[in-house]
C-alpha atoms as a PDB file:
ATOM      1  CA  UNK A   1      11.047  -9.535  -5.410  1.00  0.00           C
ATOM      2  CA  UNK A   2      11.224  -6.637  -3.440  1.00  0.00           C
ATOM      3  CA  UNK A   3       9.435  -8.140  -0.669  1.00  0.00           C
ATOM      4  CA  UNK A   4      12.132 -10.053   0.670  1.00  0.00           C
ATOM      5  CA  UNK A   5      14.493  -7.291   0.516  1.00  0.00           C
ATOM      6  CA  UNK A   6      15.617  -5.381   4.138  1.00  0.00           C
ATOM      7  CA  UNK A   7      14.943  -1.397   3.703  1.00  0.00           C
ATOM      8  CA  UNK A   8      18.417  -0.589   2.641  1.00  0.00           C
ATOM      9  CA  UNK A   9      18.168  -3.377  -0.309  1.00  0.00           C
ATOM     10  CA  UNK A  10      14.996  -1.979  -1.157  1.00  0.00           C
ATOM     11  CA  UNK A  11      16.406   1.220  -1.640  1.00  0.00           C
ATOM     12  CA  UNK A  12      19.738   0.048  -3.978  1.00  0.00           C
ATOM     13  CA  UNK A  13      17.499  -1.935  -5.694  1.00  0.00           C
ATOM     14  CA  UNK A  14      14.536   1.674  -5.994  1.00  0.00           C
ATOM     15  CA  UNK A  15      18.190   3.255  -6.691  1.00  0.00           C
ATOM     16  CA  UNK A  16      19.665   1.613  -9.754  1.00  0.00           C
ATOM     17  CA  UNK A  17      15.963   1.074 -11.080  1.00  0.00           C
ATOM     18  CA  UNK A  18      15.706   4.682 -11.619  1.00  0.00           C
ATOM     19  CA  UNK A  19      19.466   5.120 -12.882  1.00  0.00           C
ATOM     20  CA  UNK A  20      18.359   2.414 -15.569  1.00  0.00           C
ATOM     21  CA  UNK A  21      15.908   4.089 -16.701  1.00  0.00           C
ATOM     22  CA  UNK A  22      12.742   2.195 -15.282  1.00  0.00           C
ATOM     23  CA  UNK A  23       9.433   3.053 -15.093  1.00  0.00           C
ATOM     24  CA  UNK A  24       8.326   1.974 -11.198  1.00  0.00           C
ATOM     25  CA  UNK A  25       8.920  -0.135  -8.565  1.00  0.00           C
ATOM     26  CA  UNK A  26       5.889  -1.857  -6.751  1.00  0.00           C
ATOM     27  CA  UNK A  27       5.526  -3.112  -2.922  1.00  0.00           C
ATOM     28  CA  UNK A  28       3.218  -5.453  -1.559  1.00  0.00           C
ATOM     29  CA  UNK A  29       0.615  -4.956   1.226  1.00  0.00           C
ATOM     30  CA  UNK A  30       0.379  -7.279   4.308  1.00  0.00           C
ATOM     31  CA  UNK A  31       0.181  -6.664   7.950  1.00  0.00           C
ATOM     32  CA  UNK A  32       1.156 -10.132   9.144  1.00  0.00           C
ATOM     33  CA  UNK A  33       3.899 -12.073   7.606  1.00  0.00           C
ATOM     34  CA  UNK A  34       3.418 -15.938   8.793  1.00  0.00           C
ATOM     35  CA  UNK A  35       5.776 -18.417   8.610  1.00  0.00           C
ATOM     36  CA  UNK A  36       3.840 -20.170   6.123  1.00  0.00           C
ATOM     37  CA  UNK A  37       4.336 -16.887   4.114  1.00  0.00           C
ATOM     38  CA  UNK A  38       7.513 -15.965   5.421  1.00  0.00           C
ATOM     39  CA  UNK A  39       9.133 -19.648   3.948  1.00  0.00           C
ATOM     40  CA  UNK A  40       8.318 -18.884   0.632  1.00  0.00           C
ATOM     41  CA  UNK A  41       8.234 -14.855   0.100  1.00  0.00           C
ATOM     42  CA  UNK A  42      11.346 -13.642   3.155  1.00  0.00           C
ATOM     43  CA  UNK A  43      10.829 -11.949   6.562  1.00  0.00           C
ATOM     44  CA  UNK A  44      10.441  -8.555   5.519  1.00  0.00           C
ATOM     45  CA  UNK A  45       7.317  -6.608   5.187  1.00  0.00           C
ATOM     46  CA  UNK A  46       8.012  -3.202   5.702  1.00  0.00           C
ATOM     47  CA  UNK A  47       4.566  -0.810   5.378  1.00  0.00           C
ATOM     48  CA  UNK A  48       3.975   0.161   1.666  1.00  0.00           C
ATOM     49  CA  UNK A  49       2.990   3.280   2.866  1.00  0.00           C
ATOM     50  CA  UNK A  50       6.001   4.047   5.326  1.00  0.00           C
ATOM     51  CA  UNK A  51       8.187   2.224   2.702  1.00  0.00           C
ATOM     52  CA  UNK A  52       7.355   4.304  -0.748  1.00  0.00           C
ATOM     53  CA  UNK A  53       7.170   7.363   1.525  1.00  0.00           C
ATOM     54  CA  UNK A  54      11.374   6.455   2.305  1.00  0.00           C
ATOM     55  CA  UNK A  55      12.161   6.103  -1.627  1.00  0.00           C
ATOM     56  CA  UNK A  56      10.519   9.098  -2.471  1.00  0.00           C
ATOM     57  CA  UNK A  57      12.404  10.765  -0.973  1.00  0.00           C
ATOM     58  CA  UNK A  58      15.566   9.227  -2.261  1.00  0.00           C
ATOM     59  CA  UNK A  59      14.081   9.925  -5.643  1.00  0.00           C
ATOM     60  CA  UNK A  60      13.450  11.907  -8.463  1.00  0.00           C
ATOM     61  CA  UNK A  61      11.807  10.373 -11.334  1.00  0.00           C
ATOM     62  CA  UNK A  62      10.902   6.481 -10.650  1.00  0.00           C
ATOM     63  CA  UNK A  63       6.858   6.193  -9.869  1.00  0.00           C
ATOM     64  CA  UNK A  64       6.368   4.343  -7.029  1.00  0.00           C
ATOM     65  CA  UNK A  65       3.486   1.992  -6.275  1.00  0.00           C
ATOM     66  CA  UNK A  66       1.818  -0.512  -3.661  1.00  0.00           C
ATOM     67  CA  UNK A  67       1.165  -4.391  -5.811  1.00  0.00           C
ATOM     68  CA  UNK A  68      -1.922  -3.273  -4.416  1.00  0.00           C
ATOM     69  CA  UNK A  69      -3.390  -1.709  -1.014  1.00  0.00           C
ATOM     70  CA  UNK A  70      -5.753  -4.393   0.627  1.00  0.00           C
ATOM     71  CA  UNK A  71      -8.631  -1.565   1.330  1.00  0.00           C
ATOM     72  CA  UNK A  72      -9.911  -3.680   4.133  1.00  0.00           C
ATOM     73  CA  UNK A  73      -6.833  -3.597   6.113  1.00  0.00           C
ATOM     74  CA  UNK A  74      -6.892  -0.268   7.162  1.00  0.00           C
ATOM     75  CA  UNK A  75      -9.354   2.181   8.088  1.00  0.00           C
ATOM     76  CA  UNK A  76     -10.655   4.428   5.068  1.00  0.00           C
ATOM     77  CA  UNK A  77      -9.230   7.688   6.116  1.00  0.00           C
ATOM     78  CA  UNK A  78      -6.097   6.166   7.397  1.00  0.00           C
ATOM     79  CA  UNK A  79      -5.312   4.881   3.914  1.00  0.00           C
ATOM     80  CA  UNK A  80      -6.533   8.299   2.278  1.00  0.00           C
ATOM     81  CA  UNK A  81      -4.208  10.452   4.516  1.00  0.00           C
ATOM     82  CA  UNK A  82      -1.278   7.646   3.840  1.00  0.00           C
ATOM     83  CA  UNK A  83      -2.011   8.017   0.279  1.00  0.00           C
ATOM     84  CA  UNK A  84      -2.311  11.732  -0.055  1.00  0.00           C
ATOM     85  CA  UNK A  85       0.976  11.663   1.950  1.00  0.00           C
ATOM     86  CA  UNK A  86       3.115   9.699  -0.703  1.00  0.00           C
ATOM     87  CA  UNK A  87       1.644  10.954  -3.354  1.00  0.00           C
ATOM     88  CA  UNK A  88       2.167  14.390  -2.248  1.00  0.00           C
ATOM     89  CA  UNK A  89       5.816  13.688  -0.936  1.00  0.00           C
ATOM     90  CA  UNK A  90       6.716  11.895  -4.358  1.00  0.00           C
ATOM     91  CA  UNK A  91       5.375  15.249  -5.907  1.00  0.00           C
ATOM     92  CA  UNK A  92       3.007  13.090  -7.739  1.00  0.00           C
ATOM     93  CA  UNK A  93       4.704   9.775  -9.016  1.00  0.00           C
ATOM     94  CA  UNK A  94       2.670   7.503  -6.497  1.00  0.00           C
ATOM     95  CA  UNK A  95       0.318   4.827  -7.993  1.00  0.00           C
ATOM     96  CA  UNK A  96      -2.621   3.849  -5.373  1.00  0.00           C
ATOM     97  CA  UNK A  97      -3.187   0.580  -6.793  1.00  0.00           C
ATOM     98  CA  UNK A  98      -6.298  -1.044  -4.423  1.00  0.00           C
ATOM     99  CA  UNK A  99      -7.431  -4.819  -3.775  1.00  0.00           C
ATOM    100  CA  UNK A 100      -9.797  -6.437  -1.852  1.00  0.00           C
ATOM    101  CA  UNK A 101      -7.067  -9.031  -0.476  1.00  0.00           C
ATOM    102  CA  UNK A 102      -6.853 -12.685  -0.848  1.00  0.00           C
ATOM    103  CA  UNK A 103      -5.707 -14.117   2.482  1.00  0.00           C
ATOM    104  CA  UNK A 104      -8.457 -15.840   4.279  1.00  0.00           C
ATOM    105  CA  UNK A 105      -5.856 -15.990   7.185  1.00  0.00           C
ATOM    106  CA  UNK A 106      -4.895 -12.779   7.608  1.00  0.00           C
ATOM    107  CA  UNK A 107      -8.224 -11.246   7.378  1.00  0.00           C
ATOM    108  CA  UNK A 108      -9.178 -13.685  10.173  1.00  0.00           C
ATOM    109  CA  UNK A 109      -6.159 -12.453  12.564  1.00  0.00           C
ATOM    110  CA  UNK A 110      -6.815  -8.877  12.036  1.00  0.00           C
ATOM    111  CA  UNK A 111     -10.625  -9.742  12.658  1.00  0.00           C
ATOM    112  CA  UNK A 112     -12.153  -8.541   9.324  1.00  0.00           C
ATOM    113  CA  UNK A 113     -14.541 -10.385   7.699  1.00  0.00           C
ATOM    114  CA  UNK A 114     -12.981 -11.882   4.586  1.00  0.00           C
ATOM    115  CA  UNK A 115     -16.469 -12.981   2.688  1.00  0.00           C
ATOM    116  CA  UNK A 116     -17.250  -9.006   3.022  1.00  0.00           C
ATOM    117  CA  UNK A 117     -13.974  -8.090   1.566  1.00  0.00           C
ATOM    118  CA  UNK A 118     -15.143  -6.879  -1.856  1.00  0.00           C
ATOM    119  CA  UNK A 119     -18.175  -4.878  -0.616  1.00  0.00           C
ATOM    120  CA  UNK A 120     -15.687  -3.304   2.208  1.00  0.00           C
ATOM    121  CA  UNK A 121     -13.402  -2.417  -0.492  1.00  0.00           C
ATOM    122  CA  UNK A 122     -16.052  -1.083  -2.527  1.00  0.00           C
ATOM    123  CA  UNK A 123     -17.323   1.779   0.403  1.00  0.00           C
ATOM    124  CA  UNK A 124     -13.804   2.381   1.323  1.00  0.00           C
ATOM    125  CA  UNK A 125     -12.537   3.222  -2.125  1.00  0.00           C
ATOM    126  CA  UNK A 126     -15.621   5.481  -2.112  1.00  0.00           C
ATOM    127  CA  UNK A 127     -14.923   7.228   1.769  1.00  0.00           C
ATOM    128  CA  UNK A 128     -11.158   7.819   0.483  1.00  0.00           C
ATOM    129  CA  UNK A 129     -12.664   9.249  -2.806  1.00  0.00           C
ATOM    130  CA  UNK A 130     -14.918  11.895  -0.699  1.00  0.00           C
ATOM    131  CA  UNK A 131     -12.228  12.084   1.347  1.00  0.00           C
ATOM    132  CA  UNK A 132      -9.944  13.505  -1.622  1.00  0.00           C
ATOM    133  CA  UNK A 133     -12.273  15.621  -2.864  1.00  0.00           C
ATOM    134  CA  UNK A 134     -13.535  18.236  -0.261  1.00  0.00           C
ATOM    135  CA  UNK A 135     -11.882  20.382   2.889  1.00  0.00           C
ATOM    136  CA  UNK A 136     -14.568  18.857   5.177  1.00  0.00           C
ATOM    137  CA  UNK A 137     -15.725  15.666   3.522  1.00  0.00           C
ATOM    138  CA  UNK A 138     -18.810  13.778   4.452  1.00  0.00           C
ATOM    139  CA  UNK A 139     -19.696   9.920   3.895  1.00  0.00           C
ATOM    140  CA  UNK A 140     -21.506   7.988   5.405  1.00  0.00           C
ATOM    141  CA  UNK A 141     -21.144   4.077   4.387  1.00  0.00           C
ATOM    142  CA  UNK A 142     -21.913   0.587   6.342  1.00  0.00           C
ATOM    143  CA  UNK A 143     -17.920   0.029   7.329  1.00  0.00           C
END
């Protein structure tokens, strides 16, 4: 998994993928690694964003993707700049695959409320979609 790979290893790895001919390579999404986490999955967690930004540009063809975003992790326009970033570095070939997150734990260390998860999601996904599609957007949502 490419989770428990350093930056470097993710990159040989994003490397020979696209030399071989695959279609994408995939990162997960989470701001805290734990040790209960950390045991089973490895130490690293680079940011998706930061991360797929890197092999794009080490790229030419290979789509690159996040598992999934957690929407609630990050503010709304923070995650539409990100994305718009990639996307546009990549020249197109990033995937914005969104979630509404499934750690109970890690929504309670980063202070989000984790039964409002889905319904944050929800008016996020809808801010970033405003946010895409006008100069000057304007939304106004409850998060």
């Amino acid at each position: 998994p490419i989770w428990q790979l350093t930056i470097g290893e993710a990159e040989s790895l994003t490397l020979r993928a696209e030399e071989l001919g695959l279609d994408g390579i995939f990162v997960p999404d989470h701001i805290l690694a734990k040790p209960a986490t950390t045991q089973h999955y490895g130490a690293h967690w680079p940011d998706p964003f930061s991360l797929l930004a890197y092999l794009a540009g080490r790229t030419r063809r290979i789509q690159l993707g996040a598992s999934v975003i957690v929407l609630p992790y990050r503010n709304a326009l923070v995650a539409a700049k990100a994305a718009a970033t990639v996307d546009q570095g990549s020249g197109g070939r990033f995937i914005f695959g969104v979630g509404v997150g499934w750690d109970e734990e890690e929504f309670r260390d980063l202070g989000l409320p984790f039964r409002e998860r889905g319904r944050m999601s929800d008016d996020y996904l809808r801010a970033i979609m405003a946010a895409w599609a006008a100069d000057v957007p304007e939304y106004k949502g409850r998060y």
